[in-house]
Each structure stands twice: as C-alpha cells, then as structure tokens.
C-alpha atoms as a PDB file:
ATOM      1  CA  UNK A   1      21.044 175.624   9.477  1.00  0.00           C
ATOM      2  CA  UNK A   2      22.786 177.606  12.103  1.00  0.00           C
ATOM      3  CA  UNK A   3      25.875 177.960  10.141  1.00  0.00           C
ATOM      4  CA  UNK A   4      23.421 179.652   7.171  1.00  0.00           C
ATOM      5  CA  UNK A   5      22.483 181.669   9.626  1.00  0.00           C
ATOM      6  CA  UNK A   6      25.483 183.389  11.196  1.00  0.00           C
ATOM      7  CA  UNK A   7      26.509 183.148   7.881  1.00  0.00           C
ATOM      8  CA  UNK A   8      23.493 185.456   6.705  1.00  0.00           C
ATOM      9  CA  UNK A   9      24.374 187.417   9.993  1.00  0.00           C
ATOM     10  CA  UNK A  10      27.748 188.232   9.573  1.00  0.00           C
ATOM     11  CA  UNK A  11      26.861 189.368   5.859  1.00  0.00           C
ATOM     12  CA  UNK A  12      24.229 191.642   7.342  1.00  0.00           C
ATOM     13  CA  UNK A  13      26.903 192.942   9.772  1.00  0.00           C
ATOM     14  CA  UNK A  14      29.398 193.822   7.049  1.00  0.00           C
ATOM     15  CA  UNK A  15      27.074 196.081   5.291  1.00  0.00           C
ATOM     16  CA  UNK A  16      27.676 199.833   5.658  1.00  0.00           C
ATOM     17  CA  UNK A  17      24.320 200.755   6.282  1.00  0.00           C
ATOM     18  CA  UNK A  18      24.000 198.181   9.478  1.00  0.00           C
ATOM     19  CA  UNK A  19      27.190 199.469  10.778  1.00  0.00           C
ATOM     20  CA  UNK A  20      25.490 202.699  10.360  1.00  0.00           C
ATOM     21  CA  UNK A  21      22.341 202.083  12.318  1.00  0.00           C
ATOM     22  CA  UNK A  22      24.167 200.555  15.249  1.00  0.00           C
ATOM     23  CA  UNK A  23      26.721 202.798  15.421  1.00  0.00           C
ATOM     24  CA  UNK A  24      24.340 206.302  14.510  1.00  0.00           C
ATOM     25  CA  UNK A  25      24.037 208.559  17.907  1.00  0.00           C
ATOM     26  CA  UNK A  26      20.232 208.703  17.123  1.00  0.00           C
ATOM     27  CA  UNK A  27      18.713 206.804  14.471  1.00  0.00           C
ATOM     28  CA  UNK A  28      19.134 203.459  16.168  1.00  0.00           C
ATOM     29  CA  UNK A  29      17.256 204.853  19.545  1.00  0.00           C
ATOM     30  CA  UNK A  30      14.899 206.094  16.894  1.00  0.00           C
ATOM     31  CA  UNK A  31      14.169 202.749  15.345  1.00  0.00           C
ATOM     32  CA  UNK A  32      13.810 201.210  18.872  1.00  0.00           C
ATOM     33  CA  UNK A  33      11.436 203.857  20.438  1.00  0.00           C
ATOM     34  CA  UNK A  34       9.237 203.804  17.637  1.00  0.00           C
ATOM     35  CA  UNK A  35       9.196 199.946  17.469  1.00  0.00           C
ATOM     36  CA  UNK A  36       7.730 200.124  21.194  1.00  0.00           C
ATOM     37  CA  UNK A  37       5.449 202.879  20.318  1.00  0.00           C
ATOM     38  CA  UNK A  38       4.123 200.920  17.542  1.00  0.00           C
ATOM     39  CA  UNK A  39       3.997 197.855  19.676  1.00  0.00           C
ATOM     40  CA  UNK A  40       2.141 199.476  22.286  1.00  0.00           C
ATOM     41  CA  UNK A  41      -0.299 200.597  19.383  1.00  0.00           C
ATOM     42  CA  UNK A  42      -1.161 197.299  17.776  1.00  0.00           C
ATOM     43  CA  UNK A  43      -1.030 195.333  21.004  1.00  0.00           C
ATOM     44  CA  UNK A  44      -3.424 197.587  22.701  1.00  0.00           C
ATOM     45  CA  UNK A  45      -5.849 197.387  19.878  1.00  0.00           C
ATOM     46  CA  UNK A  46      -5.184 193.860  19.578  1.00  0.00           C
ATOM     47  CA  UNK A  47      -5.705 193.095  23.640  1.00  0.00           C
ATOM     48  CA  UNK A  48      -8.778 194.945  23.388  1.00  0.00           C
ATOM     49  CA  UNK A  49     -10.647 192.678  20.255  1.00  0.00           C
ATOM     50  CA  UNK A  50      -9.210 189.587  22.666  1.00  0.00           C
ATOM     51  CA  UNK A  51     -10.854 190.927  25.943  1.00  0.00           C
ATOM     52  CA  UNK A  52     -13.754 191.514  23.759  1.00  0.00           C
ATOM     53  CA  UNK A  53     -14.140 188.168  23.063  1.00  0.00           C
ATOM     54  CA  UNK A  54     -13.769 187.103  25.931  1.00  0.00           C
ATOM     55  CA  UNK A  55     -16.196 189.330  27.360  1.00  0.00           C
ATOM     56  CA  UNK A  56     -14.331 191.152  29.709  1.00  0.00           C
ATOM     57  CA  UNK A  57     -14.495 194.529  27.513  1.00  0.00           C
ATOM     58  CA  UNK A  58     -17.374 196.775  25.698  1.00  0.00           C
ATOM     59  CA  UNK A  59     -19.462 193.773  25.966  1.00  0.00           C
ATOM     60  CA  UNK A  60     -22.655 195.770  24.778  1.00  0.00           C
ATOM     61  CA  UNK A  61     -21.175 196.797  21.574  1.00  0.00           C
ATOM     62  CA  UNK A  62     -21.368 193.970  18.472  1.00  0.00           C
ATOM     63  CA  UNK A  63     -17.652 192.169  18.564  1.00  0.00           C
ATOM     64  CA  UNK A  64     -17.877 192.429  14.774  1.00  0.00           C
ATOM     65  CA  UNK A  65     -18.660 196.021  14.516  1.00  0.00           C
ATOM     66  CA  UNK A  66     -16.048 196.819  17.600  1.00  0.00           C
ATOM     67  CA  UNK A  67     -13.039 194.373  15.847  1.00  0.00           C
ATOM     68  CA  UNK A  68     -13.812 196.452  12.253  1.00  0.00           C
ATOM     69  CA  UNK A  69     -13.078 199.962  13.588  1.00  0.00           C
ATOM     70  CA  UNK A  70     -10.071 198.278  15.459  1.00  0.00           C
ATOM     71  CA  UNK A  71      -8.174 196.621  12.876  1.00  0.00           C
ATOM     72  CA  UNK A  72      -6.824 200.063  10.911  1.00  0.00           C
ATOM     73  CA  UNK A  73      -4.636 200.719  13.644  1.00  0.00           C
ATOM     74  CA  UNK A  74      -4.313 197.466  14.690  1.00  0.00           C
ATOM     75  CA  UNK A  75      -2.974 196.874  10.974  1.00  0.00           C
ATOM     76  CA  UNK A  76      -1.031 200.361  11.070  1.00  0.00           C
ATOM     77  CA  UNK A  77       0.738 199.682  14.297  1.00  0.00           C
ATOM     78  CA  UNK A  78       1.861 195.743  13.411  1.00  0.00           C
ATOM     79  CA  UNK A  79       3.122 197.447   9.797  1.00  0.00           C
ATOM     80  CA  UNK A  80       5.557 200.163  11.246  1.00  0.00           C
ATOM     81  CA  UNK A  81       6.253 197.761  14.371  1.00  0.00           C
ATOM     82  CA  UNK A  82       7.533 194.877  11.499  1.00  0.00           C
ATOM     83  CA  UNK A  83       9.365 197.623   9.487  1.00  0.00           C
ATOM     84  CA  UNK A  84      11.602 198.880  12.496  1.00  0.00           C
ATOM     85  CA  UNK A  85      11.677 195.000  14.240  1.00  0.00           C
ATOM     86  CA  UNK A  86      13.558 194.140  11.141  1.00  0.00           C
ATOM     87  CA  UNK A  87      15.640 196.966  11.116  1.00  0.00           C
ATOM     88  CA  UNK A  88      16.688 196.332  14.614  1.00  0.00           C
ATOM     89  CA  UNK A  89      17.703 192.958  13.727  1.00  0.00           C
ATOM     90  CA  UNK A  90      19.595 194.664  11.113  1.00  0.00           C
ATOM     91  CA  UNK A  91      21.667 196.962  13.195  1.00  0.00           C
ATOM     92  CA  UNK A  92      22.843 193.886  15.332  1.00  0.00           C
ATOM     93  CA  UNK A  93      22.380 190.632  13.517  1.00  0.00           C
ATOM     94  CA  UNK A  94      25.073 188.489  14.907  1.00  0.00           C
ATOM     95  CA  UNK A  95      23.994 188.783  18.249  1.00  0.00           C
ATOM     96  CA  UNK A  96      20.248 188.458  17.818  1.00  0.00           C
ATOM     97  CA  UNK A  97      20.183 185.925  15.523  1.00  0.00           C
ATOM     98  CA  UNK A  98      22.197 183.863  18.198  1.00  0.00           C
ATOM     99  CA  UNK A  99      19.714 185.231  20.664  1.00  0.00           C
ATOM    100  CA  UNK A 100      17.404 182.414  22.791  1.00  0.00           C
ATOM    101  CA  UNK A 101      15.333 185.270  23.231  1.00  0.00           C
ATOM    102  CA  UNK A 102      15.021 186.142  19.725  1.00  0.00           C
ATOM    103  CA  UNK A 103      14.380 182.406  18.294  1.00  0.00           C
ATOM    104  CA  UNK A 104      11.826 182.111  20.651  1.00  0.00           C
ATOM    105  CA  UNK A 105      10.158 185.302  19.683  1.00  0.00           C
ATOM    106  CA  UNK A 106      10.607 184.146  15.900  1.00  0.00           C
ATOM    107  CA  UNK A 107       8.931 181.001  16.425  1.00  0.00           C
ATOM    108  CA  UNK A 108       6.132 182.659  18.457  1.00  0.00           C
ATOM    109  CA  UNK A 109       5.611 184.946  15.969  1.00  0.00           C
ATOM    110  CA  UNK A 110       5.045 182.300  13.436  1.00  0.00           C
ATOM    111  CA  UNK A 111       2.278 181.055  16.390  1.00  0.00           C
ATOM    112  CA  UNK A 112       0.547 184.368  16.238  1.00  0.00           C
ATOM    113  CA  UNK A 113       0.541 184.127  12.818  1.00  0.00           C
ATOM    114  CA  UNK A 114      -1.532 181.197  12.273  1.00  0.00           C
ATOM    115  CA  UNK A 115      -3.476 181.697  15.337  1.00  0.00           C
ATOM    116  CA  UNK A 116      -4.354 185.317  13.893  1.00  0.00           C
ATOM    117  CA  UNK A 117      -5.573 183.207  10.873  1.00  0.00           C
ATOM    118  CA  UNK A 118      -7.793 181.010  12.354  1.00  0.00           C
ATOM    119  CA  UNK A 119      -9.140 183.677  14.544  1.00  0.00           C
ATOM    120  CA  UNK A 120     -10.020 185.786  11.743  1.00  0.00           C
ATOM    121  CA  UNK A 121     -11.407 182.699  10.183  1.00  0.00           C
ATOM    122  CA  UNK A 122     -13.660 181.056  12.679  1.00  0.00           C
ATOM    123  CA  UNK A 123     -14.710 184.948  13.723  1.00  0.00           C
ATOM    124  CA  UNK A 124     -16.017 185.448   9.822  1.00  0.00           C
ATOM    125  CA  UNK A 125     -17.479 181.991   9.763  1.00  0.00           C
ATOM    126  CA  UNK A 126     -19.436 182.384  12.699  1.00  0.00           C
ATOM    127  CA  UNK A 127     -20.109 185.735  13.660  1.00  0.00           C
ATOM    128  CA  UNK A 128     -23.677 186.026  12.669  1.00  0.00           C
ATOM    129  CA  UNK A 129     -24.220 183.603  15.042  1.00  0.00           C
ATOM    130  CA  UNK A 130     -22.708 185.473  18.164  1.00  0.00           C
ATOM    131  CA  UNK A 131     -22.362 189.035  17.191  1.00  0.00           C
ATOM    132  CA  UNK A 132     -24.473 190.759  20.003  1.00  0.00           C
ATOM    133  CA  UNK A 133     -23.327 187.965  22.468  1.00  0.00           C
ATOM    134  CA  UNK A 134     -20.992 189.162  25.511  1.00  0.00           C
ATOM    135  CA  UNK A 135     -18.542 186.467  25.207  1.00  0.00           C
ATOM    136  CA  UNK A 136     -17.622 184.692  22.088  1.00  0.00           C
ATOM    137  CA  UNK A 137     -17.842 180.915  21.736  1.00  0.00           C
ATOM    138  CA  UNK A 138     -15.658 178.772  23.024  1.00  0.00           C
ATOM    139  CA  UNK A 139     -12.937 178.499  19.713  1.00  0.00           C
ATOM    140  CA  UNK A 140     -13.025 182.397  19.566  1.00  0.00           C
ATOM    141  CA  UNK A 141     -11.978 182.615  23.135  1.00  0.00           C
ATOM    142  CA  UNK A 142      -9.603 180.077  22.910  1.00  0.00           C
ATOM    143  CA  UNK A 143      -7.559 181.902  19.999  1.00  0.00           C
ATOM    144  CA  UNK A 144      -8.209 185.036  22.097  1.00  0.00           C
ATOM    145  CA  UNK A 145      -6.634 183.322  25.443  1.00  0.00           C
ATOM    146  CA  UNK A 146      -3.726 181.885  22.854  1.00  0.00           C
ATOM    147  CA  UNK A 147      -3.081 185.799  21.612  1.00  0.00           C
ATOM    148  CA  UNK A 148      -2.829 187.697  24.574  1.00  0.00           C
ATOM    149  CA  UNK A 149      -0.252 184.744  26.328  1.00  0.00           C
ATOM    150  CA  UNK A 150       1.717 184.598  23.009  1.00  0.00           C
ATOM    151  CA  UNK A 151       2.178 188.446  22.357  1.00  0.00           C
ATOM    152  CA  UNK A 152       2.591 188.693  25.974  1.00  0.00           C
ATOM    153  CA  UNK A 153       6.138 186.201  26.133  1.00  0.00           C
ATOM    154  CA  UNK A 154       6.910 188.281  22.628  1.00  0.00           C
ATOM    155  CA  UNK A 155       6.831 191.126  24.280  1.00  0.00           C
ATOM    156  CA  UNK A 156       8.871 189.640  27.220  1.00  0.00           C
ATOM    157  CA  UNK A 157      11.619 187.982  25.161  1.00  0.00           C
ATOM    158  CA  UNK A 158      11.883 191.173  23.065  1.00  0.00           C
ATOM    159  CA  UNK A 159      13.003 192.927  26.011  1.00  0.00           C
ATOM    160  CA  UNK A 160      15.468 189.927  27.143  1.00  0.00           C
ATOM    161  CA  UNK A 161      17.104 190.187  23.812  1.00  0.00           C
ATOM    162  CA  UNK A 162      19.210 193.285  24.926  1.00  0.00           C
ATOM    163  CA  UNK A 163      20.558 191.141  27.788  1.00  0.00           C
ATOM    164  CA  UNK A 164      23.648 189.037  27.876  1.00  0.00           C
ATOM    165  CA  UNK A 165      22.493 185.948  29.823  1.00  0.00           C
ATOM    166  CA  UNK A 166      22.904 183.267  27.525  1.00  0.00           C
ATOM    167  CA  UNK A 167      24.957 184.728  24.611  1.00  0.00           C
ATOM    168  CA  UNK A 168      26.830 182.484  22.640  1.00  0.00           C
ATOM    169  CA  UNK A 169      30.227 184.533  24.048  1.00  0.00           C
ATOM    170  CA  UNK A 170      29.774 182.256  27.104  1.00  0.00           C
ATOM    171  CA  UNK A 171      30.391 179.105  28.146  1.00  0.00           C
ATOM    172  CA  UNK A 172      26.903 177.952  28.124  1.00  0.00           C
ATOM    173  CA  UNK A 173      25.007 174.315  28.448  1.00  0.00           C
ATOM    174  CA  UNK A 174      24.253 172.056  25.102  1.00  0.00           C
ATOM    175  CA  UNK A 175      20.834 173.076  25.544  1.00  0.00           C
ATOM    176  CA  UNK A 176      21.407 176.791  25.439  1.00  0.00           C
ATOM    177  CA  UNK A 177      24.008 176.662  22.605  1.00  0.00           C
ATOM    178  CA  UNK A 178      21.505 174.367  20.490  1.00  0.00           C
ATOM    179  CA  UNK A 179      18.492 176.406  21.057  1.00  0.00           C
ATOM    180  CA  UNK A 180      20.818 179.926  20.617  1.00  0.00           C
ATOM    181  CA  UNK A 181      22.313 178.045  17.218  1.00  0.00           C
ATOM    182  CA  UNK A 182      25.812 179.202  18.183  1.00  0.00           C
ATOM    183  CA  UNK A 183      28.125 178.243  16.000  1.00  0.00           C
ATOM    184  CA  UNK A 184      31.623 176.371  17.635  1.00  0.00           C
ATOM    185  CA  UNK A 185      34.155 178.612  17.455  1.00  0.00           C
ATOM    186  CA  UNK A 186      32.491 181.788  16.037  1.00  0.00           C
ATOM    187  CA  UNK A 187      31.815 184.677  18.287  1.00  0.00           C
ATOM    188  CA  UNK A 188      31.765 188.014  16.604  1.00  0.00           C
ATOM    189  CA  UNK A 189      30.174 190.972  18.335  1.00  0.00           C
END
C-alpha cells in the first residue's frame, strides 16, 4: 500500500501544474492562507454547535434552531477548506503523503467524519426531546467532546506537517518509517 502511494505521489509531483503551485511566488501562500482562513471559519462555527451542546454557550437559545443558522458557513468554510487542503497536498505530495503528521490527520479526518454522522443523526432523532434544554444528553455531548479533541489534533498535525522531524529523508525508527509508509530506498523531495 505504501508503494501505491508514493507511487500516486511521485505521479502527482511530475505534473506541471503541481510543480507550478509549489514553485508559484504567490499562489501557493494563497492556497495556504485561505485554507487557514477557511479553517478558522468552519471550526469556529463548528466549536460553537459543540459548546452548545455541551452547554457551555448560548444556552437560552434552542440547540436546533442555533445549529440550523450555523451550518451554512459551517458547510461553506469545510467546502473551500477541502478544496485548497487538497491542493496543498498537491503542490507537495511526496513529502506529505510520507508525512506522520499527515496520516494521522487523514485517519482523523475519516473519525470526524463518522462522528459528524452520528452527531447529526442522534441530534435529528432526538432533538424534540431536548431542544430548549441547556446541555444536550449524554450521546450528543459525547460526539461533541469527540469533535472538538479530534479537530483540535487536526489542526495540530496540520501545522506539524511543514516540519521535518520524522521525514522519511532520515534515519528514523521502524515505528516511524511504518506509520510515515516510507518506502526503502526512495526519497524524493
């Protein structure tokens, strides 16, 4: 699997247009600024439905009526914030696909996902029940909890991904190199 994936990497590398969005003087710090902005959009929405729940903010107003206005943005924000996270990984897939940082934001991702799904779930099955409450029930805070400690490593290993600790360039432990998926032999940054 790792081999598909430098593999896949290196093909993404070769292309014109990634060279182009590393190597461009602006449109790269363009991509990256806007990718913050965006996260700082969504997030903030998104930290604000959790705190909801959990009854630590607005909680006088209904948590349906206050997650409704909240998801455009929300939804806005995570859209543009995908967009330019893939193009990132575009204009430097070699080195953040063999990125500890960046599998462990991949597979976290995949966390939010599903918890995102059962939060939206349980919240629509049960709402009527709780609406007016401060604090959600005890599933709803639970995702909640789950959310704002998953986005918040996300957010963490997103920034560790420019740094060089354990790239596969270095000699690094089995552990690293398995959980990096470097590949023996093949370095190319």
């Amino acid at each position: 699997m790792d081999e598909l994936i430098y593999n896949i990497a290196i093909w993404f590398d070769d292309t014109r247009w990634s060279t182009m969005l590393h190597e461009s003087y602006y449109m790269y710090n363009w991509v990256e600024s806007t990718h913050v902005l965006t996260l700082m959009l969504s997030l903030g929405m998104l930290f604000l439905i959790d705190l909801r729940m959990l009854g630590y903010a607005f909680p006088d107003v209904p948590a349906s009526k206050f997650a409704n206005r909240l998801n455009f943005p929300m939804l806005i924000g995570f859209t543009v914030m995908f967009i330019t996270g893939i193009l990132l990984f575009y204009a430097v897939p070699v080195r953040t696909s063999q990125s500890v940082w960046f599998r462990i934001k991949m597979v976290l991702l995949v966390a939010c996902a599903i918890n995102a799904y059962l939060f939206h779930k349980r919240m629509s099955e049960s709402v009527s029940s709780w609406d007016n409450d401060a604090r959600a029930p005890k599933r709803i805070r639970t995702g909640a909890l789950l959310s704002l400690g998953f986005w918040s490593i996300i957010v963490m290993c997103g920034r560790f991904i420019a740094y060089d600790w354990f790239d596969c360039q270095y000699e690094q432990s089995a552990f690293i190199e398995f959980v990096a998926g470097c590949v023996d032999g093949q370095t190319r940054y």
